[in-house]
PDB file of N, CA and C in Angstrom:
ATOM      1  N   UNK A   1       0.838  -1.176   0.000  1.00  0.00           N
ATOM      2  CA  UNK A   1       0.000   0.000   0.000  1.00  0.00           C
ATOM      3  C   UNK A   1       0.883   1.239   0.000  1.00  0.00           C
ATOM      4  N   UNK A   2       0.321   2.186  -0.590  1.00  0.00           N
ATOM      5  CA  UNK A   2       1.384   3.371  -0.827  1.00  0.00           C
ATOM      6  C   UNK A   2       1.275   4.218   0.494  1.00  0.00           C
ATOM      7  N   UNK A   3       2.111   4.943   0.945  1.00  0.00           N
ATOM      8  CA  UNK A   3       2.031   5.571   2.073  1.00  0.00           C
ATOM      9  C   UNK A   3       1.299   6.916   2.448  1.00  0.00           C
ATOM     10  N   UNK A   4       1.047   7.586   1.445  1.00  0.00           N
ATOM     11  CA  UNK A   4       0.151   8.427   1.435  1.00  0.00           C
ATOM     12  C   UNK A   4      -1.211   8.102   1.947  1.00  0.00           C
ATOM     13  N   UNK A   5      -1.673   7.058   1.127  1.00  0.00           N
ATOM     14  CA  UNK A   5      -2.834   6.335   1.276  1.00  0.00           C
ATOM     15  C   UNK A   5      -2.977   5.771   2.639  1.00  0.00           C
ATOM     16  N   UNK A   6      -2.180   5.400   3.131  1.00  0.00           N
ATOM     17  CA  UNK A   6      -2.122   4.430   4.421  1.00  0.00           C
ATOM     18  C   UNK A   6      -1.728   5.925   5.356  1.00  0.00           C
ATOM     19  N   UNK A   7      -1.586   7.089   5.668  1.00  0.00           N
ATOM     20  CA  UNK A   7      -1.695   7.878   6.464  1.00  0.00           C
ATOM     21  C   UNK A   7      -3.102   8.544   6.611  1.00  0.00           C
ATOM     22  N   UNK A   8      -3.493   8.466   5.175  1.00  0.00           N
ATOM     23  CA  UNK A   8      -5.193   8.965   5.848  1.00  0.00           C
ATOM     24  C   UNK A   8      -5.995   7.816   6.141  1.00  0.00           C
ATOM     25  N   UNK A   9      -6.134   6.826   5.967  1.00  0.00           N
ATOM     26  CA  UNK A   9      -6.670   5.823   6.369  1.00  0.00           C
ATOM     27  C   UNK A   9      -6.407   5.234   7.441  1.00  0.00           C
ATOM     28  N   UNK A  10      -4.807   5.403   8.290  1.00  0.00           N
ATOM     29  CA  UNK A  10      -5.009   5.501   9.913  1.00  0.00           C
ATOM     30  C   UNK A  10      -5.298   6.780  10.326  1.00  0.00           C
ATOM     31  N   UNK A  11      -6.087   7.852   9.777  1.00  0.00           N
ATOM     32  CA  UNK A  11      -6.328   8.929  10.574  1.00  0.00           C
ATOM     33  C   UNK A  11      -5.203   9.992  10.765  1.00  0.00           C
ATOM     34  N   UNK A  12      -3.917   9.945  10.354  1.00  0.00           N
ATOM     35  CA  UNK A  12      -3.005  10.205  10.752  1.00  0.00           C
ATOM     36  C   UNK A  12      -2.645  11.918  10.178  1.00  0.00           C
ATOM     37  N   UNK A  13      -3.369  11.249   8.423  1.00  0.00           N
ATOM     38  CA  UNK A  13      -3.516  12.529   7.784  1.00  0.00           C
ATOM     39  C   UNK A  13      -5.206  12.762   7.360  1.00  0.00           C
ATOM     40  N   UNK A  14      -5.295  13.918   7.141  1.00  0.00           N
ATOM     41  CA  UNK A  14      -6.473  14.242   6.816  1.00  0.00           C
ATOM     42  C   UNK A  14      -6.721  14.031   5.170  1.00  0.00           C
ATOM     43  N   UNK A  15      -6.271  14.224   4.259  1.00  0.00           N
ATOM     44  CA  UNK A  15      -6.374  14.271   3.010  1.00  0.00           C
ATOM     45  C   UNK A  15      -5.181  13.650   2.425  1.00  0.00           C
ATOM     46  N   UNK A  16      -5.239  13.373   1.405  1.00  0.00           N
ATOM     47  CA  UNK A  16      -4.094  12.916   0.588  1.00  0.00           C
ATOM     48  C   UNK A  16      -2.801  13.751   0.305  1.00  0.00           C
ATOM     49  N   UNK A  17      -3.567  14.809  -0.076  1.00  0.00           N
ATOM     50  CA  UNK A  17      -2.465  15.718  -0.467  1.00  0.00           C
ATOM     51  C   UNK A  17      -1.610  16.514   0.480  1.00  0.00           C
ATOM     52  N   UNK A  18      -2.678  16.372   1.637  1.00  0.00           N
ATOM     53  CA  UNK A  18      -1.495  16.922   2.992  1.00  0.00           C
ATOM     54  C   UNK A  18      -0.374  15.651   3.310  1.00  0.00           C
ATOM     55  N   UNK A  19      -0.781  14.359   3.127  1.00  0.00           N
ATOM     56  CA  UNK A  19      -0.221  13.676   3.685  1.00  0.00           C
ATOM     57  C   UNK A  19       1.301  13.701   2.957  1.00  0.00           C
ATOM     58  N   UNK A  20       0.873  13.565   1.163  1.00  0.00           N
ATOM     59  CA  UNK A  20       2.020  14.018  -0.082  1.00  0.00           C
ATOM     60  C   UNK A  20       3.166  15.002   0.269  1.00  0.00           C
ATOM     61  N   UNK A  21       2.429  16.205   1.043  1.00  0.00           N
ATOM     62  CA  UNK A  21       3.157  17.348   1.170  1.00  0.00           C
ATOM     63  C   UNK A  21       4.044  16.907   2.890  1.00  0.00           C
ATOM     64  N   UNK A  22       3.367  16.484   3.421  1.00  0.00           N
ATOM     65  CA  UNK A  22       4.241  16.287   4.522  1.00  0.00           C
ATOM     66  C   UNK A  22       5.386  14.920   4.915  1.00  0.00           C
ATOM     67  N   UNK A  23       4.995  13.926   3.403  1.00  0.00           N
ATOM     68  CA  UNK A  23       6.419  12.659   3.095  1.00  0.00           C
ATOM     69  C   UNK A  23       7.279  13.253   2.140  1.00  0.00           C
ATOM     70  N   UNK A  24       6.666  14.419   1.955  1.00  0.00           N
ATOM     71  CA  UNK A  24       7.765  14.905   0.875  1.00  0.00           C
ATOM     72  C   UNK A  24       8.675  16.290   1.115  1.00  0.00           C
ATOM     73  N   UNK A  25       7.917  16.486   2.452  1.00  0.00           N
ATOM     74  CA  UNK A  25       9.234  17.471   3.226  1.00  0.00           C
ATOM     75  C   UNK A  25      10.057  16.957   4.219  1.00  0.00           C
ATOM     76  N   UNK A  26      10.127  15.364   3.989  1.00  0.00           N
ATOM     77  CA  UNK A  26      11.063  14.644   4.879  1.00  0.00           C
ATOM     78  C   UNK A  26      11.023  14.270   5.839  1.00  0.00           C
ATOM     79  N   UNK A  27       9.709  14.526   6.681  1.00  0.00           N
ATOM     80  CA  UNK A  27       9.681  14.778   7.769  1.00  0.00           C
ATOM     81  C   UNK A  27       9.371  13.231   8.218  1.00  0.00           C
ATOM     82  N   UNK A  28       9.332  12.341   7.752  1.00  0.00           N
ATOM     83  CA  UNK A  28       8.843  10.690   8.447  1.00  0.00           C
ATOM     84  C   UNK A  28      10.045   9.790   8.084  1.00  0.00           C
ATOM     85  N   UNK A  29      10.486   8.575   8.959  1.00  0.00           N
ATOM     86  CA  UNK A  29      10.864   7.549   8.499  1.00  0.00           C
ATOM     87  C   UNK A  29      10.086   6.577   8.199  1.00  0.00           C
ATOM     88  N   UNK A  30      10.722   5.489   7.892  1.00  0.00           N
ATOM     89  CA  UNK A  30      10.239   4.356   7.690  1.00  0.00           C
ATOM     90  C   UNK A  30      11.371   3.117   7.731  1.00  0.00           C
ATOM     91  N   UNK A  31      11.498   2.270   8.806  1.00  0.00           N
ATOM     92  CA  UNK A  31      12.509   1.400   8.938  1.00  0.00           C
ATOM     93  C   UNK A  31      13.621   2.125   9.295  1.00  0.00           C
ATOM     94  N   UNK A  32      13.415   3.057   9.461  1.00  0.00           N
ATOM     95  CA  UNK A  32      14.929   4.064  10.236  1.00  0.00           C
ATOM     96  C   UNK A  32      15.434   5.038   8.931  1.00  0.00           C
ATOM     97  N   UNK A  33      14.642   5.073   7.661  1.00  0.00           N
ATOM     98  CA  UNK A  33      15.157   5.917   6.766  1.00  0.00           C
ATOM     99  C   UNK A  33      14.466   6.869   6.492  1.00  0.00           C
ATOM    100  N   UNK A  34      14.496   7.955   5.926  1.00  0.00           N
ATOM    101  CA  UNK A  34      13.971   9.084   5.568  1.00  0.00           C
ATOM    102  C   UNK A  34      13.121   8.574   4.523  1.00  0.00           C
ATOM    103  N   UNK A  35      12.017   9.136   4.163  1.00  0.00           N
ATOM    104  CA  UNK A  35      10.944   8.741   2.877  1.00  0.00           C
ATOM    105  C   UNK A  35      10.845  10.077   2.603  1.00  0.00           C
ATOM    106  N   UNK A  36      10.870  10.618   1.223  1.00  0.00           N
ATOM    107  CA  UNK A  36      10.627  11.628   0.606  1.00  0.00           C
ATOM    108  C   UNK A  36       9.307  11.307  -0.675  1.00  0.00           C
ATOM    109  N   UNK A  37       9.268  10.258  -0.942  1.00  0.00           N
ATOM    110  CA  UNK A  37       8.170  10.000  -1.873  1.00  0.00           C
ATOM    111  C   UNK A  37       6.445   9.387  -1.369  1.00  0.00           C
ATOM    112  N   UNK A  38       6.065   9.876  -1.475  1.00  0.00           N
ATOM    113  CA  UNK A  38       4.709   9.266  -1.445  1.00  0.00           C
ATOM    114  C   UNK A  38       4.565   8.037  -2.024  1.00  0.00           C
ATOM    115  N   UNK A  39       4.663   7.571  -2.783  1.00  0.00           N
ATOM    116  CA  UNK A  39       3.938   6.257  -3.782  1.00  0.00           C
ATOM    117  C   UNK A  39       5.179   4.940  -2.478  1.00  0.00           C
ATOM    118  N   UNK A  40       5.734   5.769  -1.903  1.00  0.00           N
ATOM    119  CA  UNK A  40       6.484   4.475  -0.978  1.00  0.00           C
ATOM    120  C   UNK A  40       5.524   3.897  -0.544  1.00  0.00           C
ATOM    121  N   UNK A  41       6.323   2.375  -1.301  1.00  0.00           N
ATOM    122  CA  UNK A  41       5.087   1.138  -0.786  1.00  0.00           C
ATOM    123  C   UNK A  41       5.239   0.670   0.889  1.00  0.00           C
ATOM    124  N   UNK A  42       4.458   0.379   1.871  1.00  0.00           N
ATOM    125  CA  UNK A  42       4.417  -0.032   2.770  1.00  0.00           C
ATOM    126  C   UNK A  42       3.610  -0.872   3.552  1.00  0.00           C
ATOM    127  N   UNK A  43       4.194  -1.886   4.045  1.00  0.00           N
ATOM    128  CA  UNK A  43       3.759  -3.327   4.383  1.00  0.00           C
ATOM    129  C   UNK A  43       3.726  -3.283   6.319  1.00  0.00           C
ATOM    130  N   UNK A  44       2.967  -4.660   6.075  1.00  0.00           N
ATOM    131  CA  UNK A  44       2.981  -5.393   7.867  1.00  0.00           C
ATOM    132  C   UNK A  44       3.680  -5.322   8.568  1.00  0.00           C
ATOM    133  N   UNK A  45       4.152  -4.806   9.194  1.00  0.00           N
ATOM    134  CA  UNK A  45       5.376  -5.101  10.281  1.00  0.00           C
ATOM    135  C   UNK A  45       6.377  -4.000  10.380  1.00  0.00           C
ATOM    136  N   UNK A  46       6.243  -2.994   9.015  1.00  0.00           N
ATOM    137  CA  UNK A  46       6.872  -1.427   9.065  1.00  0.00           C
ATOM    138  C   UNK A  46       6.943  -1.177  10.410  1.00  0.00           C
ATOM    139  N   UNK A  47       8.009  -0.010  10.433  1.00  0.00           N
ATOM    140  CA  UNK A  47       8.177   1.022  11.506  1.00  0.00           C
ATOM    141  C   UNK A  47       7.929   2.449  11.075  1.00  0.00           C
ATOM    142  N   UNK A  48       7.030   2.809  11.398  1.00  0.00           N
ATOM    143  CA  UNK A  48       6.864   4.547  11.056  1.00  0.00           C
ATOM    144  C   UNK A  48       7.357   5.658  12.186  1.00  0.00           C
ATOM    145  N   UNK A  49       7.976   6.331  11.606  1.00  0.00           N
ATOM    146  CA  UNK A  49       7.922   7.662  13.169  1.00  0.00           C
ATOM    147  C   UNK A  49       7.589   9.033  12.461  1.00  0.00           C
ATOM    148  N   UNK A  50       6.730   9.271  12.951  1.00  0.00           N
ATOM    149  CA  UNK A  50       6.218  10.844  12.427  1.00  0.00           C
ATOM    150  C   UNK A  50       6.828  11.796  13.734  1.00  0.00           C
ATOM    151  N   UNK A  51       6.763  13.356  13.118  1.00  0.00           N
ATOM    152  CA  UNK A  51       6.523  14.281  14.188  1.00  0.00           C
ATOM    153  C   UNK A  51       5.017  14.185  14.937  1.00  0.00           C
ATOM    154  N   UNK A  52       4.927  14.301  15.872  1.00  0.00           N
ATOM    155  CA  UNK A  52       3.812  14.597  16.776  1.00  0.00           C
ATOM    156  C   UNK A  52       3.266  15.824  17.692  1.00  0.00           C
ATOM    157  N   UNK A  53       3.223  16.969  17.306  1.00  0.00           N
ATOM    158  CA  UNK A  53       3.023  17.427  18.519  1.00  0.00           C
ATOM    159  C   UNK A  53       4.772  18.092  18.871  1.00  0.00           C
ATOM    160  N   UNK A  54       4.837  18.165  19.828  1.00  0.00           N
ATOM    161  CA  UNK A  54       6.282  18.957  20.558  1.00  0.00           C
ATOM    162  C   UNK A  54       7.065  17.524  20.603  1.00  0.00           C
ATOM    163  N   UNK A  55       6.539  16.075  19.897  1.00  0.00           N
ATOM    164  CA  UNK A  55       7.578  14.769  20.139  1.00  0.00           C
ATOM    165  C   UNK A  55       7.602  14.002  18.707  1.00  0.00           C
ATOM    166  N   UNK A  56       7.577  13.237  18.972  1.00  0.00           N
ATOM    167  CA  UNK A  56       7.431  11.874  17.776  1.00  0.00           C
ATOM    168  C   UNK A  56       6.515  10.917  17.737  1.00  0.00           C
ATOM    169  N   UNK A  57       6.058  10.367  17.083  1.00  0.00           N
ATOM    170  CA  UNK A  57       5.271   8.917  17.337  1.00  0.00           C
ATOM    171  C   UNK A  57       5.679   8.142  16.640  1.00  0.00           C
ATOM    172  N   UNK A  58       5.740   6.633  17.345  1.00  0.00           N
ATOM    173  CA  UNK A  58       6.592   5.583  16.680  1.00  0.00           C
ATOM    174  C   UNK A  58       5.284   4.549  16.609  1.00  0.00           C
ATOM    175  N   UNK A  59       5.234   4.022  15.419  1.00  0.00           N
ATOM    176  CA  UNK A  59       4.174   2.872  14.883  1.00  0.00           C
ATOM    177  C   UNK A  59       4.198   2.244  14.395  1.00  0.00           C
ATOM    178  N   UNK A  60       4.244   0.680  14.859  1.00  0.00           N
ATOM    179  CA  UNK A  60       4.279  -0.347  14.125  1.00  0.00           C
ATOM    180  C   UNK A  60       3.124  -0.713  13.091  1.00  0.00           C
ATOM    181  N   UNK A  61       3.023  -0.952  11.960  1.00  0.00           N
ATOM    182  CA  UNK A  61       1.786  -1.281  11.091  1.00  0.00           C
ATOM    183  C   UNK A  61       1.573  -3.284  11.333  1.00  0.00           C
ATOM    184  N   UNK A  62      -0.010  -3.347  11.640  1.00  0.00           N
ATOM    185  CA  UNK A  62      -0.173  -4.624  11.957  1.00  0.00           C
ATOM    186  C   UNK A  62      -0.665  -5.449  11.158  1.00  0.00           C
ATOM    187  N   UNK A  63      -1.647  -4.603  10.441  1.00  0.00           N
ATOM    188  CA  UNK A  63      -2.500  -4.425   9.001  1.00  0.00           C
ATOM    189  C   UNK A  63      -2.427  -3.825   8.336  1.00  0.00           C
ATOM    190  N   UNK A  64      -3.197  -3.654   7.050  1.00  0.00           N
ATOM    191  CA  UNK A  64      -3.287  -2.638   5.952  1.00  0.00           C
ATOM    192  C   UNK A  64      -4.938  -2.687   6.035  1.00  0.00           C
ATOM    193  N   UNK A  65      -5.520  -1.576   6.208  1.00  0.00           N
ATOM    194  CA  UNK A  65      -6.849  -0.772   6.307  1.00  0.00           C
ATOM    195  C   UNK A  65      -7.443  -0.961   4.652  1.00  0.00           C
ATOM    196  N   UNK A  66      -8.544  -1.191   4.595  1.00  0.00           N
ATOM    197  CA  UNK A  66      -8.949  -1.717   3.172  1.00  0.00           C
ATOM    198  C   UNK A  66      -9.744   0.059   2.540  1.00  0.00           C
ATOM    199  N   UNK A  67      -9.966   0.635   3.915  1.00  0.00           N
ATOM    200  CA  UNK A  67     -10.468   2.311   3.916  1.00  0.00           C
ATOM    201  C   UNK A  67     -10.406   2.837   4.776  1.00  0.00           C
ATOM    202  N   UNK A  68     -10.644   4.324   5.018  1.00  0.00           N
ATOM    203  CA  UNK A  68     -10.868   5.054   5.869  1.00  0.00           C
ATOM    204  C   UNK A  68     -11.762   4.768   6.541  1.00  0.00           C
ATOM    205  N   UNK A  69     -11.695   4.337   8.052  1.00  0.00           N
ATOM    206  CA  UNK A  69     -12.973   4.208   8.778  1.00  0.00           C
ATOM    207  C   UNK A  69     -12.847   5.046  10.174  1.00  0.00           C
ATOM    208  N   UNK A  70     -13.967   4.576  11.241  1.00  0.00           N
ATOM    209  CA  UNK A  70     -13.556   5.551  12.654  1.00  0.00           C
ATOM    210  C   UNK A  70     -12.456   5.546  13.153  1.00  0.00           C
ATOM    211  N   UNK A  71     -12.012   6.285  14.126  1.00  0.00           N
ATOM    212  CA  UNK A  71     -10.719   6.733  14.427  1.00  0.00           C
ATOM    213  C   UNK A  71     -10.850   5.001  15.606  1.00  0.00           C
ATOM    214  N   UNK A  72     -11.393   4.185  15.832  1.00  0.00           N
ATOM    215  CA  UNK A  72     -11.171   3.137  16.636  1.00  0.00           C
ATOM    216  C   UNK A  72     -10.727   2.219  15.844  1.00  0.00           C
ATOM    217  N   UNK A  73     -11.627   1.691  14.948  1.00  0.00           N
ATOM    218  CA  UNK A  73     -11.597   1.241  13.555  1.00  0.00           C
ATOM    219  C   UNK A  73      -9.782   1.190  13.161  1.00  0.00           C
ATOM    220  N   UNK A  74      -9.462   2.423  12.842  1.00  0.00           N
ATOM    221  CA  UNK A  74      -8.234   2.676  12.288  1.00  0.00           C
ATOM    222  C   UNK A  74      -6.720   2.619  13.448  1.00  0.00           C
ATOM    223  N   UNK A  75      -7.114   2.626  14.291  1.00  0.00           N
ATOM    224  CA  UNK A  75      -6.018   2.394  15.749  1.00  0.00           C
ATOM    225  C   UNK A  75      -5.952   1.352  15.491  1.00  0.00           C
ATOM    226  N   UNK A  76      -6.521   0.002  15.281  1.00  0.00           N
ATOM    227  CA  UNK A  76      -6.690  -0.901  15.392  1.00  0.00           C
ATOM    228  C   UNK A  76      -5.655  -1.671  14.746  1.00  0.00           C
ATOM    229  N   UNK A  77      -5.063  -0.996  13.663  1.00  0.00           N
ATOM    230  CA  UNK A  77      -3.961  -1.447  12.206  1.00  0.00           C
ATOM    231  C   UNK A  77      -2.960  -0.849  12.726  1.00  0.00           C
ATOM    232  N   UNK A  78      -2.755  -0.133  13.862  1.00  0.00           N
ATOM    233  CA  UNK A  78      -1.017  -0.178  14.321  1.00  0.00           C
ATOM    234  C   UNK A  78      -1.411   0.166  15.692  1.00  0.00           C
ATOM    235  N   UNK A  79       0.545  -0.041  16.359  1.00  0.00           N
ATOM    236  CA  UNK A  79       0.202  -0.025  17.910  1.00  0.00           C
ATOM    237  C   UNK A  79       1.404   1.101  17.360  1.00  0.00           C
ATOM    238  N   UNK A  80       1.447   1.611  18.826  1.00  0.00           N
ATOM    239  CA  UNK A  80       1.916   2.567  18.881  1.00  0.00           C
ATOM    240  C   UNK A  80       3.398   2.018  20.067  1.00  0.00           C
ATOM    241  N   UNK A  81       4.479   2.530  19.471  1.00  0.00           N
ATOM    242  CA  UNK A  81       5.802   1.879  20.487  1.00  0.00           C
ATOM    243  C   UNK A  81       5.836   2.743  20.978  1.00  0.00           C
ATOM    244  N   UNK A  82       6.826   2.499  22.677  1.00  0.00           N
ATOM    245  CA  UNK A  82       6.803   3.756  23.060  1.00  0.00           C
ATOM    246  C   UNK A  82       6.738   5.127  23.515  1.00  0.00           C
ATOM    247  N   UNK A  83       4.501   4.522  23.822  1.00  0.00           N
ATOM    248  CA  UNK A  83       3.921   5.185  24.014  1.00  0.00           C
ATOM    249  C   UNK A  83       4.086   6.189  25.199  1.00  0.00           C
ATOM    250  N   UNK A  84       4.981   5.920  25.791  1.00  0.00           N
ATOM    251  CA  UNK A  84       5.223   6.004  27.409  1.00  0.00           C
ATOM    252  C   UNK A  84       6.438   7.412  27.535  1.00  0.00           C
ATOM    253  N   UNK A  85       7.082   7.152  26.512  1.00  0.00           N
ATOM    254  CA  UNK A  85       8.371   8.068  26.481  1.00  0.00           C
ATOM    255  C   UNK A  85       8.982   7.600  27.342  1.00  0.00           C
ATOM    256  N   UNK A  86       9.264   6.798  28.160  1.00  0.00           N
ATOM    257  CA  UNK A  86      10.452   6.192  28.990  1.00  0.00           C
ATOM    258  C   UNK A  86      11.933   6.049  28.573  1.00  0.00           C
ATOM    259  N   UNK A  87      11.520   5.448  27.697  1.00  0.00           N
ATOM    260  CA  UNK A  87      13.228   4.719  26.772  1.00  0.00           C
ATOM    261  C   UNK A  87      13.247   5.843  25.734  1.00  0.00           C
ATOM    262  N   UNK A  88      14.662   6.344  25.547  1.00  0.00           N
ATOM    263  CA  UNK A  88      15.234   7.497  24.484  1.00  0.00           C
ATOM    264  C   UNK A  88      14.764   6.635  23.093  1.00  0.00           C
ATOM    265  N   UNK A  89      14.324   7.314  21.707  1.00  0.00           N
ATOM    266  CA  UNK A  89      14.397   6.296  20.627  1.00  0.00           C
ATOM    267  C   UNK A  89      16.478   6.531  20.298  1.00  0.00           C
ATOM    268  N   UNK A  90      16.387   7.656  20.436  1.00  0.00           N
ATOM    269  CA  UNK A  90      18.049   7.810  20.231  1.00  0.00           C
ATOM    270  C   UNK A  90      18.780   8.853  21.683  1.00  0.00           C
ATOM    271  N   UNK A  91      19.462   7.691  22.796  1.00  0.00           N
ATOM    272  CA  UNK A  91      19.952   8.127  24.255  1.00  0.00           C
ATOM    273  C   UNK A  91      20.723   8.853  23.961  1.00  0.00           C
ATOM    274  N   UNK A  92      21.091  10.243  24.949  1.00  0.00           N
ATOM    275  CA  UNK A  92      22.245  11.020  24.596  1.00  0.00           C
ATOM    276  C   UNK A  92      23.522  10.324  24.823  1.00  0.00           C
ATOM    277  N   UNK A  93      24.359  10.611  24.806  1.00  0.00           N
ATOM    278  CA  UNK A  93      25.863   9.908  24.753  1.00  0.00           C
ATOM    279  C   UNK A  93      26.510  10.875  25.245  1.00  0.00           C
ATOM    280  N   UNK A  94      27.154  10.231  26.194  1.00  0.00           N
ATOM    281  CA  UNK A  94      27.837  11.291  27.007  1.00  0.00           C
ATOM    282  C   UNK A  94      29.755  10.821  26.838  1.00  0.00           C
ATOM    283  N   UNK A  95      30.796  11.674  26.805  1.00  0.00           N
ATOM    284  CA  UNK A  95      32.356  11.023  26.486  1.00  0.00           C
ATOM    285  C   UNK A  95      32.822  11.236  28.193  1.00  0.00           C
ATOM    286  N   UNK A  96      32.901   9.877  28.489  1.00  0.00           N
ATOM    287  CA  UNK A  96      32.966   9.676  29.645  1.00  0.00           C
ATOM    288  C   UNK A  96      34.744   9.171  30.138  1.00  0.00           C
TER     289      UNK A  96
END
């Protein structure tokens, strides 16, 4: 499934074309890499991290959503890692 598609259909984006405009200002990984294209295909078991807010959100994909449905509906096709902010995704390093 292309990734555009699969951000409004978890709710994540509102429209398509916001979603276009915001994989294509760099701003997401996927598997730990930068995605700049939309039509990036993406499967089961991905790692996504978007900006969130003043943080990040990290999401595993569990499914692929066949459409846009309620925002319960659509939680349902990824968990969210992380959720807690406990563990650094990247710890500072200190030269000790």
């Amino acid at each position: 499934m292309r990734l555009d598609r699969l951000l409004v259909y978890l709710r994540l984006a509102r429209t398509r074309s916001r979603a276009c405009a915001f994989i294509e200002e760099g701003h997401i990984r996927l598997n730990g890499r930068h995605v700049r294209r939309a039509k990036e295909e993406i499967g089961i078991g991905d790692i996504l991290v978007l900006p969130w807010g003043d943080g990040v959100r990290i999401i595993e994909i569990l499914s692929l959503p066949d459409r846009r449905g309620p925002p319960g509906m659509a939680r349902s096709h990824y968990r969210e890692l992380d959720r807690s902010a406990q563990s650094a995704i990247a710890p500072n390093q200190t030269d000790d």
